[in-house]
C-alpha atoms as a PDB file:
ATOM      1  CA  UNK A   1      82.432 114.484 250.086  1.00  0.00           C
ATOM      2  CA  UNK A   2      85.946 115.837 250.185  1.00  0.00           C
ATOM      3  CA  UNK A   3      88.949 114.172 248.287  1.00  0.00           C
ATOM      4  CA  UNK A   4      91.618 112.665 251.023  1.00  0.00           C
ATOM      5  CA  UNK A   5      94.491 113.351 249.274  1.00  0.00           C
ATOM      6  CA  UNK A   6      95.877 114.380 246.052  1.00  0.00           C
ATOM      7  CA  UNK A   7      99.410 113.950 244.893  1.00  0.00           C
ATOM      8  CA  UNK A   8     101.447 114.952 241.892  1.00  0.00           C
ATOM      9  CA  UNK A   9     103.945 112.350 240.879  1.00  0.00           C
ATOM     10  CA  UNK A  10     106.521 114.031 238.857  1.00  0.00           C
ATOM     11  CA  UNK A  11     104.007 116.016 236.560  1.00  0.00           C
ATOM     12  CA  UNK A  12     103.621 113.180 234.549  1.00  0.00           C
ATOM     13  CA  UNK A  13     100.751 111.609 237.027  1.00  0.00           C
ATOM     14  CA  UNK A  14      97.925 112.049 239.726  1.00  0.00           C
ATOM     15  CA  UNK A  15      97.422 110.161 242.691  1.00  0.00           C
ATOM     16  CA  UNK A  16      93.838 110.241 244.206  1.00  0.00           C
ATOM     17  CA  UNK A  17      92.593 108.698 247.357  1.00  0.00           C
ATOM     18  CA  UNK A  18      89.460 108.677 249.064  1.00  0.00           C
ATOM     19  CA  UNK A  19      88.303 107.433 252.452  1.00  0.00           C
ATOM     20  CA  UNK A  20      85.341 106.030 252.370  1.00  0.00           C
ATOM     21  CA  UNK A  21      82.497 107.414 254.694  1.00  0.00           C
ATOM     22  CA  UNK A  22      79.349 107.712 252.985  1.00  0.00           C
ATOM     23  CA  UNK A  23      76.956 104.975 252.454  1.00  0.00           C
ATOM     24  CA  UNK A  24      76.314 103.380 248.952  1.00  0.00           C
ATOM     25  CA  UNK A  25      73.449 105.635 248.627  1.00  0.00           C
ATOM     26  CA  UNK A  26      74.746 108.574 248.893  1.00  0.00           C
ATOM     27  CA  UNK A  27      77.827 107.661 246.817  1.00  0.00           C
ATOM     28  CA  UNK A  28      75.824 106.518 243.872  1.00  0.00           C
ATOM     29  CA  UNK A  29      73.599 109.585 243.553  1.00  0.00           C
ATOM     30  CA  UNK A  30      74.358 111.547 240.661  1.00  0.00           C
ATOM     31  CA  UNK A  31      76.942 109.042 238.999  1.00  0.00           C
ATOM     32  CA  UNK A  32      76.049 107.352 235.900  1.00  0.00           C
ATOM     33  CA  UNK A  33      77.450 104.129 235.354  1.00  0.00           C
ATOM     34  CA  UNK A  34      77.848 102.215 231.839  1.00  0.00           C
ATOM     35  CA  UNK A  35      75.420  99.169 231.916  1.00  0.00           C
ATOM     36  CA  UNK A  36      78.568  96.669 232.435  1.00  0.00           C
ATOM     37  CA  UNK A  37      79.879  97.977 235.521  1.00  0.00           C
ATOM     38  CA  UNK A  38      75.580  98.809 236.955  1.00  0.00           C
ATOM     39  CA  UNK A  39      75.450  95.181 236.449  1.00  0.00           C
ATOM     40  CA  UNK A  40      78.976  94.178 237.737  1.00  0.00           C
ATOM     41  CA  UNK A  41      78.018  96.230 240.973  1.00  0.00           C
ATOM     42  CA  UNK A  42      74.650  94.901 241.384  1.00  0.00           C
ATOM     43  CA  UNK A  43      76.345  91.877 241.333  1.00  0.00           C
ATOM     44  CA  UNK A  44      78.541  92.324 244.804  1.00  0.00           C
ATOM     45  CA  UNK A  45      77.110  90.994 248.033  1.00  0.00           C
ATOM     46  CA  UNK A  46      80.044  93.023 249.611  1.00  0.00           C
ATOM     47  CA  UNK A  47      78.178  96.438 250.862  1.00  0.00           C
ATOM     48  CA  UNK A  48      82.256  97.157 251.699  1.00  0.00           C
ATOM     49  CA  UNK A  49      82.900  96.174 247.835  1.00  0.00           C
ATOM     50  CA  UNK A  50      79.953  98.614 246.629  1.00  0.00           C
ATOM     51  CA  UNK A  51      81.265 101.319 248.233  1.00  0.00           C
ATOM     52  CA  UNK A  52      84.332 100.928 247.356  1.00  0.00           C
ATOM     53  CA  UNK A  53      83.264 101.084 243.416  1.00  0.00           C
ATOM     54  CA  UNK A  54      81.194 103.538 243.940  1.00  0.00           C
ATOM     55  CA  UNK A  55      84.317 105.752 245.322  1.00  0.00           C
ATOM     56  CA  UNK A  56      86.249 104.702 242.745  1.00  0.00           C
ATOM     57  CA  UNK A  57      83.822 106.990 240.466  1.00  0.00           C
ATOM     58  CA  UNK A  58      83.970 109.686 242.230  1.00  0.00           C
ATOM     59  CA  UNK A  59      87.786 109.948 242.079  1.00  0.00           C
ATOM     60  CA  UNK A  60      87.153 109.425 238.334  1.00  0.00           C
ATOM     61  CA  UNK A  61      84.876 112.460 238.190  1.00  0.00           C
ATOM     62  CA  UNK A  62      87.515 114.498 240.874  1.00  0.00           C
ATOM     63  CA  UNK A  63      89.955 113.797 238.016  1.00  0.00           C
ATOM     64  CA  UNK A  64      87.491 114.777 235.179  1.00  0.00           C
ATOM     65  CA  UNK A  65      86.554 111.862 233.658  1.00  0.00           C
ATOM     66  CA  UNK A  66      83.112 109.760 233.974  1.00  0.00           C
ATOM     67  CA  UNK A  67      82.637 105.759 234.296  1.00  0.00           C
ATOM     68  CA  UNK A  68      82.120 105.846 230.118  1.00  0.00           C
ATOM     69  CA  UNK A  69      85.123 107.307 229.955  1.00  0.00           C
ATOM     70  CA  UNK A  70      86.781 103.408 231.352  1.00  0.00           C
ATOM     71  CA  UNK A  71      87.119 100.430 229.973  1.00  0.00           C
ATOM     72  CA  UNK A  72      88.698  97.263 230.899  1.00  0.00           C
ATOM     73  CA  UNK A  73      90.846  94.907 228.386  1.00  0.00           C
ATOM     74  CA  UNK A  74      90.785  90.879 227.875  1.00  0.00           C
ATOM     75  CA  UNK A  75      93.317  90.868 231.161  1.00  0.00           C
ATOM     76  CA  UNK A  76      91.469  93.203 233.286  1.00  0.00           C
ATOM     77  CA  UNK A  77      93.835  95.790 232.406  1.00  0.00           C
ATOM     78  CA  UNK A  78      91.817  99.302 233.422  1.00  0.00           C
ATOM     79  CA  UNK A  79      92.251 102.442 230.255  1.00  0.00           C
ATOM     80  CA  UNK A  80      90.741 105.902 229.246  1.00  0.00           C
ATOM     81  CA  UNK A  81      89.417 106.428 225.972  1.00  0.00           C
ATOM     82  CA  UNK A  82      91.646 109.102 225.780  1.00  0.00           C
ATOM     83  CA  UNK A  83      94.470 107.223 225.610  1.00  0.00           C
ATOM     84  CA  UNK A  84      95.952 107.904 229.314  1.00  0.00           C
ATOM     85  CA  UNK A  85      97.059 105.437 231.744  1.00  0.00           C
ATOM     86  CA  UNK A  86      95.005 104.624 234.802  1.00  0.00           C
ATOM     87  CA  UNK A  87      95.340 102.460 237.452  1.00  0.00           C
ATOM     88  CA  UNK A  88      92.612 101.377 240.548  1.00  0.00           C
ATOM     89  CA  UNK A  89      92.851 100.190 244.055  1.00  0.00           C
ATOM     90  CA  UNK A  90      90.354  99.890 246.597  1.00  0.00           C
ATOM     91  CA  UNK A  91      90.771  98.150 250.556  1.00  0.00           C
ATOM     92  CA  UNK A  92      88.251  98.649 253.040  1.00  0.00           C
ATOM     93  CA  UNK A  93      87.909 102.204 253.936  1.00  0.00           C
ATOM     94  CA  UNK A  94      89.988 103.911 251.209  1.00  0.00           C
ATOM     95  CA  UNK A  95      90.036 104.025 247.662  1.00  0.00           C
ATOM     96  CA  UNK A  96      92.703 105.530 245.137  1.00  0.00           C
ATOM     97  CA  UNK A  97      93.344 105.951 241.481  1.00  0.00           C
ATOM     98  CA  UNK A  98      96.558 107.032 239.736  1.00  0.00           C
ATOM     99  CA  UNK A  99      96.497 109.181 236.368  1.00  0.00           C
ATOM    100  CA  UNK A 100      99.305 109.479 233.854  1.00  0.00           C
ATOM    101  CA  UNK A 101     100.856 109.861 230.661  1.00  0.00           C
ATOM    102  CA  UNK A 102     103.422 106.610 230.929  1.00  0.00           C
ATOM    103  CA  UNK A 103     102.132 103.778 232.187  1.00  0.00           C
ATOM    104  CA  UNK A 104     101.265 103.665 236.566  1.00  0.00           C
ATOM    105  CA  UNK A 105      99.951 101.569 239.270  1.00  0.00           C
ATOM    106  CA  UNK A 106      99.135 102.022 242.289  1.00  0.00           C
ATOM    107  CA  UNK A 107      97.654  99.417 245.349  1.00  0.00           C
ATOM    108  CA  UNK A 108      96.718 100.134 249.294  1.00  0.00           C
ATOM    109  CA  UNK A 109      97.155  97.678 251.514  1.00  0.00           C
ATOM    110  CA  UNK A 110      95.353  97.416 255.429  1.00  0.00           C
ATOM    111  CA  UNK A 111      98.776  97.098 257.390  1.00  0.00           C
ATOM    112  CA  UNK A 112      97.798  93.393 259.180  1.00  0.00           C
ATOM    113  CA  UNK A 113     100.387  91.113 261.009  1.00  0.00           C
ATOM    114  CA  UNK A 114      99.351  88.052 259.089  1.00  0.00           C
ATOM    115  CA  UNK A 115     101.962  89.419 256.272  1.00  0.00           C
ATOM    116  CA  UNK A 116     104.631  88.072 258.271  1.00  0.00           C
ATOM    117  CA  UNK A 117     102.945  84.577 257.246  1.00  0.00           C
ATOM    118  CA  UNK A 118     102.589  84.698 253.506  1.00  0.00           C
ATOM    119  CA  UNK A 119     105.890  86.681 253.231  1.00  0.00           C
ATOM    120  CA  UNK A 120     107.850  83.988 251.726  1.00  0.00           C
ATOM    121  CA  UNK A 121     105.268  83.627 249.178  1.00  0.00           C
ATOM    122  CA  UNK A 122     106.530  86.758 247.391  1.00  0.00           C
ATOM    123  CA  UNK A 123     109.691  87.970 248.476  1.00  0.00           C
ATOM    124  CA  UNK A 124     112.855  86.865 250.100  1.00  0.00           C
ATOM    125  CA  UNK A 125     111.982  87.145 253.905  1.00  0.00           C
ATOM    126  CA  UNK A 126     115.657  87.214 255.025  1.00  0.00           C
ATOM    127  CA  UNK A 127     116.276  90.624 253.113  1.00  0.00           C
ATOM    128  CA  UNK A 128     113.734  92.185 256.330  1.00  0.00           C
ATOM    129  CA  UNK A 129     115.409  90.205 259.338  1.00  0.00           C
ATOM    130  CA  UNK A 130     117.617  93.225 260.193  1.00  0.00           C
ATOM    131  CA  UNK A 131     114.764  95.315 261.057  1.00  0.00           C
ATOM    132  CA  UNK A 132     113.987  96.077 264.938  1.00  0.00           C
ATOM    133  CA  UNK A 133     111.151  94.477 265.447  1.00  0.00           C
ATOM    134  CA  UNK A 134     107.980  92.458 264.166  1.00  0.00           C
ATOM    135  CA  UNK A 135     106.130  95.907 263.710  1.00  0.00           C
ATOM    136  CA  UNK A 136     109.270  97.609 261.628  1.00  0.00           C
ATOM    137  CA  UNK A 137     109.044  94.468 259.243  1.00  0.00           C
ATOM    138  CA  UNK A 138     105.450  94.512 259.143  1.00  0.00           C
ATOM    139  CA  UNK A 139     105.149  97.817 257.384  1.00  0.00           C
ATOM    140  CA  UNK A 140     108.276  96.954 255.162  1.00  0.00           C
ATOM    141  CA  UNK A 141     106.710  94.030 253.971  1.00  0.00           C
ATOM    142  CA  UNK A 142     103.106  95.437 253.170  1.00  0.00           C
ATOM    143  CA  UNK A 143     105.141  98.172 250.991  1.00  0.00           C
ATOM    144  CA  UNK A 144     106.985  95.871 249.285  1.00  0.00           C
ATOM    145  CA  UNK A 145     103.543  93.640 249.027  1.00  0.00           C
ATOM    146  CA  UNK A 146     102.136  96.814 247.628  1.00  0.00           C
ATOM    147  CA  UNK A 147     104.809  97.718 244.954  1.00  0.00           C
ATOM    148  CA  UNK A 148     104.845  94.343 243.365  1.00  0.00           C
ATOM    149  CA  UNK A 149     100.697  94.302 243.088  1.00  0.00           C
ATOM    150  CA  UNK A 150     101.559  98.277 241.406  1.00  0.00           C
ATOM    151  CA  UNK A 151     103.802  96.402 239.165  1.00  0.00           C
ATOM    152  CA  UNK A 152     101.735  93.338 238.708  1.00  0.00           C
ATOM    153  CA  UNK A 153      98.872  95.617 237.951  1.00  0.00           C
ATOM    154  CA  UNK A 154     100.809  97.636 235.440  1.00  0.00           C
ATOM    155  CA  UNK A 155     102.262  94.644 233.808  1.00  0.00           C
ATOM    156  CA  UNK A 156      99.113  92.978 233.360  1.00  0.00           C
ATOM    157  CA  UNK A 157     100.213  89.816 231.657  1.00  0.00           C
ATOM    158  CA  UNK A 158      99.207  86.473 232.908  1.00  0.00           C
ATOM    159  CA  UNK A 159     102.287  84.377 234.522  1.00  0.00           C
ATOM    160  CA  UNK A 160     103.864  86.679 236.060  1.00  0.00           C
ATOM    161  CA  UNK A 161     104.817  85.949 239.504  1.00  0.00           C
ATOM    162  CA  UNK A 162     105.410  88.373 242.704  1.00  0.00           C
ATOM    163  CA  UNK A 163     107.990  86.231 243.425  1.00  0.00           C
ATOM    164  CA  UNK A 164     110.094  85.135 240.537  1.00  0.00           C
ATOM    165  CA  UNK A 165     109.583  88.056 238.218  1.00  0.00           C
ATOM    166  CA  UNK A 166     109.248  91.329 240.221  1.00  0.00           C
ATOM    167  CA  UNK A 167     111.962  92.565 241.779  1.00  0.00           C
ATOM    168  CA  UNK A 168     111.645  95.953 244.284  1.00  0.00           C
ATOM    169  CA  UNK A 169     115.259  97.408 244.893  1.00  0.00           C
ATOM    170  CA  UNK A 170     115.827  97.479 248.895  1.00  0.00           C
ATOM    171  CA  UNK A 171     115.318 101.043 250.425  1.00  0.00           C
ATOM    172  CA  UNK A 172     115.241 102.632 254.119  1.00  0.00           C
ATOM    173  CA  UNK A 173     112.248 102.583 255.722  1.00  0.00           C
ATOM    174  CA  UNK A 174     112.148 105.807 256.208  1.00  0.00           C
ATOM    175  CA  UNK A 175     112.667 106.777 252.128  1.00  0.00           C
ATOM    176  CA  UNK A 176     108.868 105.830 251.001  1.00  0.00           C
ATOM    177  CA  UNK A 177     110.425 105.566 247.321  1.00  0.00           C
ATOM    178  CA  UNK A 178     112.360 103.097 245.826  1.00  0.00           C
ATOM    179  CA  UNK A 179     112.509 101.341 242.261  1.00  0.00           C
ATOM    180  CA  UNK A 180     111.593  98.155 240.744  1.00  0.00           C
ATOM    181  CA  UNK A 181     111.395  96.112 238.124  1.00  0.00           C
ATOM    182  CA  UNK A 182     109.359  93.424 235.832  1.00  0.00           C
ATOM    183  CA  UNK A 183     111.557  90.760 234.367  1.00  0.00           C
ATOM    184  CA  UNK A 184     108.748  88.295 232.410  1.00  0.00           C
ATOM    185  CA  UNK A 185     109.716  85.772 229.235  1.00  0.00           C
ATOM    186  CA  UNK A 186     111.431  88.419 226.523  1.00  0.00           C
ATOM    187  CA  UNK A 187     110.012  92.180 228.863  1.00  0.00           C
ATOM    188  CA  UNK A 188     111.866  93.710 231.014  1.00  0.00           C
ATOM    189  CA  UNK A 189     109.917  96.868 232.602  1.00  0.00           C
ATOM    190  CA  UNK A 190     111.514  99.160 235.109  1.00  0.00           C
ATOM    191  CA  UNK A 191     109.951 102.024 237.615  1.00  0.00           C
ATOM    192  CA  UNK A 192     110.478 104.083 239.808  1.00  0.00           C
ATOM    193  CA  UNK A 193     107.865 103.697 243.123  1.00  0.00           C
ATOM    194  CA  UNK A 194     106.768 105.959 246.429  1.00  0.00           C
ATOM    195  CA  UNK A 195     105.302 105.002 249.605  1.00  0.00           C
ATOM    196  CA  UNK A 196     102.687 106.647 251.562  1.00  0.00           C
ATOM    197  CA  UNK A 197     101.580 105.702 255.063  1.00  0.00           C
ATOM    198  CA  UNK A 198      98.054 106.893 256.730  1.00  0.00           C
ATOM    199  CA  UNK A 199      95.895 105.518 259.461  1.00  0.00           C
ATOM    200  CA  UNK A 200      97.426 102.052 259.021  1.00  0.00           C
ATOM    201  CA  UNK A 201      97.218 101.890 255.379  1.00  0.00           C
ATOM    202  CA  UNK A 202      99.679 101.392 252.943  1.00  0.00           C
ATOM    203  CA  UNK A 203      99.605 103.277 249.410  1.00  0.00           C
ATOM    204  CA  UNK A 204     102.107 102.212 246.730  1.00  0.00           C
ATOM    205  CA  UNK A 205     102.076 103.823 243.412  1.00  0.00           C
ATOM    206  CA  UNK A 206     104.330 103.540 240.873  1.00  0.00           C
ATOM    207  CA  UNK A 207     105.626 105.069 237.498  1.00  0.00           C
ATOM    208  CA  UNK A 208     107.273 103.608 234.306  1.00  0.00           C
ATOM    209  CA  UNK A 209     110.662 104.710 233.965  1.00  0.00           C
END
């Protein structure tokens, strides 16, 4: 059960990712899990959502840690007991984690048309109109959709708002980097984020400046 990719972010982090083939069975064998998350697991009706956990722990132990290693705080914030910063993502197929000494996030995204829709929702559409076509501002969106929920993730503080507090500097398609930015009541947060496209997938991670 071979790691998908591994990336080093600056030496100061580790990007993970894992696609997701095995079935929950064979992805829980040999992991132990602290009784909060066996419950939280036997919980999901998702076999999809399962898996996905279950991944999540294997990138753990690819990184050299163990489930009772993590723990979550009041906001749903995700740490190591040994004081690094972690963050999680799981869609569909693929799951990823992100490693570091400053604080990261890190989100994939299933590229899907319907973010064309919901676009205004967090960002100014018009900024994307210059693009060639739907498909061009289809991708541009689900990175910039995937930077703010790094952000938001990192952040962690209830109120903030995609739209009205994170900013993502505007970048070439092409780059896959950028920066960005939290701006929320007296915090102002700013980091520097990459891009990484694969088999329609998204992955954003990003890293406190």
């Amino acid at each position: 059960m071979p790691l998908y990719k591994t990336i080093t972010v600056e030496n100061k982090a580790k990007v993970l990712i894992w696609k997701i083939e095995e079935s929950f069975e064979q992805l829980a064998h040999g992991i132990s899990l602290t009784e909060h998350c066996a419950t939280r697991v036997a919980s999901m009706k998702s076999d999809l959502h399962r898996r996905g956990f279950m991944s999540v722990r294997h990138l753990l132990a690819a990184a050299g840690y163990t489930d009772h290693d993590l723990y979550y705080d009041s906001n749903g914030k995700p740490h190591l007991q040994d004081g690094k910063c972690i963050s999680i993502t799981h869609s569909f197929i693929f799951s990823a984690l992100i490693i570091g000494t400053t604080e990261v996030g890190i989100d994939i995204e299933k590229q899907r048309p319907k973010i064309l829709k919901i676009a205004h929702k967090f960002t100014p559409i018009e900024e994307y109109r210059t693009l060639a076509n739907d498909d061009a501002i289809m991708r541009k969106l689900t990175m910039v959709w995937g930077a703010k929920e790094s952000l938001y993730k990192s952040f962690a503080t209830p109120g903030v708002s995609f739209l009205q507090h994170i900013y993502v500097e505007d970048f070439r398609l092409d780059d896959l980097k950028s920066t960005a930015n939290v701006g929320f009541q007296d915090t102002e947060e700013y980091y520097k984020v990459w891009f990484l496209e694969f088999e329609e997938f998204t992955c954003a991670y990003a890293l406190k400046i």
